[in-house]
C-alpha atoms as a PDB file:
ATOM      1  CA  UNK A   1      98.136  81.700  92.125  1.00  0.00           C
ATOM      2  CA  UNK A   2      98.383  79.362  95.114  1.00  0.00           C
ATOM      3  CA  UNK A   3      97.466  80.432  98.651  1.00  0.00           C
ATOM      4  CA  UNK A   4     101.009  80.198  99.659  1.00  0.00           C
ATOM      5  CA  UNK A   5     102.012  82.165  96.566  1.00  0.00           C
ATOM      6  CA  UNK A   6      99.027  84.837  97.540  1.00  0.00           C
ATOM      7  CA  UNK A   7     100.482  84.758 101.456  1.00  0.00           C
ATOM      8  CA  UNK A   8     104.490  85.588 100.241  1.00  0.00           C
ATOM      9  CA  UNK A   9     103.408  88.367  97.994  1.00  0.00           C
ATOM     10  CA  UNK A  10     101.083  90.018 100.803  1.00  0.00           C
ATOM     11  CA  UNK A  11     104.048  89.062 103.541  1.00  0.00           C
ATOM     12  CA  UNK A  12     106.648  90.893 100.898  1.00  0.00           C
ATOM     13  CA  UNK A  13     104.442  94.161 100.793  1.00  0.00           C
ATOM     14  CA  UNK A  14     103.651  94.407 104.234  1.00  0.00           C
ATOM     15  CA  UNK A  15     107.799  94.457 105.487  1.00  0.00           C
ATOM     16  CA  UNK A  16     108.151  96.443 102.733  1.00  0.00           C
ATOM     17  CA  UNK A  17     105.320  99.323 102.788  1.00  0.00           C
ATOM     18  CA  UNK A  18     104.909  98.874 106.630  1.00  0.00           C
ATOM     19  CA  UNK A  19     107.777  98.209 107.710  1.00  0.00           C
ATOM     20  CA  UNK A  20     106.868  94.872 110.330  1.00  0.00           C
ATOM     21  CA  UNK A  21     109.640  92.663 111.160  1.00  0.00           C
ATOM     22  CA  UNK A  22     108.576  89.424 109.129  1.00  0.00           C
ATOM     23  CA  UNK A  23     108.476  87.671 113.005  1.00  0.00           C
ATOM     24  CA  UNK A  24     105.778  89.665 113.712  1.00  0.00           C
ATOM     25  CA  UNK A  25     104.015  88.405 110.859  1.00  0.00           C
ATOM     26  CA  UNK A  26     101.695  85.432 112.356  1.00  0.00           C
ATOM     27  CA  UNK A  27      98.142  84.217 110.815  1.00  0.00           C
ATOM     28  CA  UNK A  28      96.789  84.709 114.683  1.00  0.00           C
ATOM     29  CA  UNK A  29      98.218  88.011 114.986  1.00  0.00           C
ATOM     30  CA  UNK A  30      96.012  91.258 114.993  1.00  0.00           C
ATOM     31  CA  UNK A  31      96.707  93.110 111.324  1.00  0.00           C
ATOM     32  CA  UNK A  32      95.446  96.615 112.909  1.00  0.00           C
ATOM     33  CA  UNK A  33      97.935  96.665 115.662  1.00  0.00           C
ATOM     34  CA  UNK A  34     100.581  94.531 114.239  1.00  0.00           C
ATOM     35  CA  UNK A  35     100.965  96.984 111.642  1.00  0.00           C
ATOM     36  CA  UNK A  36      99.911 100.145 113.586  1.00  0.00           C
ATOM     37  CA  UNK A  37      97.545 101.033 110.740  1.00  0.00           C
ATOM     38  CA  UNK A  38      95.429 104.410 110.867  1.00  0.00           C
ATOM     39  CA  UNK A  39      93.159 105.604 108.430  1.00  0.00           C
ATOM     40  CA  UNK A  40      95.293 106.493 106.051  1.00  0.00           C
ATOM     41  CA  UNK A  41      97.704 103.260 106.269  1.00  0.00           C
ATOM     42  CA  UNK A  42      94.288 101.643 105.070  1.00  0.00           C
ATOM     43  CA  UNK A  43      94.095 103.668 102.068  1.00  0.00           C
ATOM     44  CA  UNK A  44      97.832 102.459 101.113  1.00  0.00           C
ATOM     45  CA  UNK A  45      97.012  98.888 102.066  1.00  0.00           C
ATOM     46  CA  UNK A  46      93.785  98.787  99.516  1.00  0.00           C
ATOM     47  CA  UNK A  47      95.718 100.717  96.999  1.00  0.00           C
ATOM     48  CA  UNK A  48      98.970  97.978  97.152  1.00  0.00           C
ATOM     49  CA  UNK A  49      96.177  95.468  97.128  1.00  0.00           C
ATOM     50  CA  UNK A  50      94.659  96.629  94.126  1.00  0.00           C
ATOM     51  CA  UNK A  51      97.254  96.886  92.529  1.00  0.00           C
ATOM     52  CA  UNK A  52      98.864  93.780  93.225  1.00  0.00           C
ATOM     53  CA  UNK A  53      96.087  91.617  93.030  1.00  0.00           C
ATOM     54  CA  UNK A  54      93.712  93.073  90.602  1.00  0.00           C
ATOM     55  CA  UNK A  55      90.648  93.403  92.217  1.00  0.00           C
ATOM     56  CA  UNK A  56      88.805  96.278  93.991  1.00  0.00           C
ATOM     57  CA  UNK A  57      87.888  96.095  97.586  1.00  0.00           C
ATOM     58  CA  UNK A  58      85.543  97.436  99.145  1.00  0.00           C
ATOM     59  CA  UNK A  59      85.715  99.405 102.620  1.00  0.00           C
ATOM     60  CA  UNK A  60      83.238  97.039 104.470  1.00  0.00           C
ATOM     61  CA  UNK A  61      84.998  93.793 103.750  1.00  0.00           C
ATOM     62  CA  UNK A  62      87.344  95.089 106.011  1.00  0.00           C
ATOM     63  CA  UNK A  63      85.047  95.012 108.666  1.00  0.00           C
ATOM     64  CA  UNK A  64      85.442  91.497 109.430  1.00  0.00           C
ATOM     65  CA  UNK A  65      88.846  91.495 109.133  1.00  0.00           C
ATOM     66  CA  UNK A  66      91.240  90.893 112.586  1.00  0.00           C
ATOM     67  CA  UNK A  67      93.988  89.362 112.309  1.00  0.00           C
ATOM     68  CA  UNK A  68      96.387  88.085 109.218  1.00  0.00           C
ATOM     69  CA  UNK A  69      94.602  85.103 108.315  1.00  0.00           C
ATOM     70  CA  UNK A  70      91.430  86.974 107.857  1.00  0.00           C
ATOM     71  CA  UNK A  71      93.527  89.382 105.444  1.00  0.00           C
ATOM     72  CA  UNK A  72      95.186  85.914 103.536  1.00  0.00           C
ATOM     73  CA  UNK A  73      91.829  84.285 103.539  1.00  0.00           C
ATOM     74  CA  UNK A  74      89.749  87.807 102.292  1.00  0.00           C
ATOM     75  CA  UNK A  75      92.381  88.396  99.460  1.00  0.00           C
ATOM     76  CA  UNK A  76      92.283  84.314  98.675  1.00  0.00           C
ATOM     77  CA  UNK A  77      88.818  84.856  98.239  1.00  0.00           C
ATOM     78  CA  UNK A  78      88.714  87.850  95.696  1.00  0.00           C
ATOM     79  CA  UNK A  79      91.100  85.870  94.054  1.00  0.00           C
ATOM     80  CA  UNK A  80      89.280  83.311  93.375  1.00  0.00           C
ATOM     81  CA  UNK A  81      86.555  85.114  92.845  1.00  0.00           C
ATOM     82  CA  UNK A  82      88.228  87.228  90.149  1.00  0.00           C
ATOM     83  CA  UNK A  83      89.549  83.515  88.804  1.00  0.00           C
ATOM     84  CA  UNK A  84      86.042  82.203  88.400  1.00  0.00           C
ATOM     85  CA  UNK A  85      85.004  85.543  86.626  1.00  0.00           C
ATOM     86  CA  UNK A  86      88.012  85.682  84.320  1.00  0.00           C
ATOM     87  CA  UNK A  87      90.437  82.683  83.516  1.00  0.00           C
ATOM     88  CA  UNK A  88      94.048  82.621  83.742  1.00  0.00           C
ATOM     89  CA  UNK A  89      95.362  81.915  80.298  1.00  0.00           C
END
């Protein structure tokens, strides 16, 4: 999976689950308040992440994450990290 490929599928579940306007989507943006995420929003994001991606995250990672491209560049990571662990077939 590309990191364009990785940035379309987390773009696709955000206006979906969240309901953003795609526009409001930039890397620069802040994820917290563009998405208006409380506690429990974060629960459904590392749930849809889980399952979409196939790794587990864990609650401090998101620590250091701000704004969009820390959230494409965290789940890049994982999945690359998951790639290195297991290869695609």
């Amino acid at each position: 999976m590309t990191n364009e490929e990785i940035i379309e599928r987390i773009n696709g579940f955000l206006i979906e689950e969240f309901e953003v306007e795609p526009e409001k989507i930039v890397p620069t943006a802040n994820l917290r308040e563009t998405l208006e995420l409380d506690s429990l929003d974060y629960v459904d994001l590392v749930v849809i992440m889980e399952s979409n991606f196939g790794f587990k995250v864990v609650a401090e990672d998101f620590i250091t994450i701000s704004t969009f491209q820390d959230f494409y560049d965290y789940v890049n990571r994982k999945v690359e990290e998951k790639k290195a662990v297991v290869p695609e077939t």
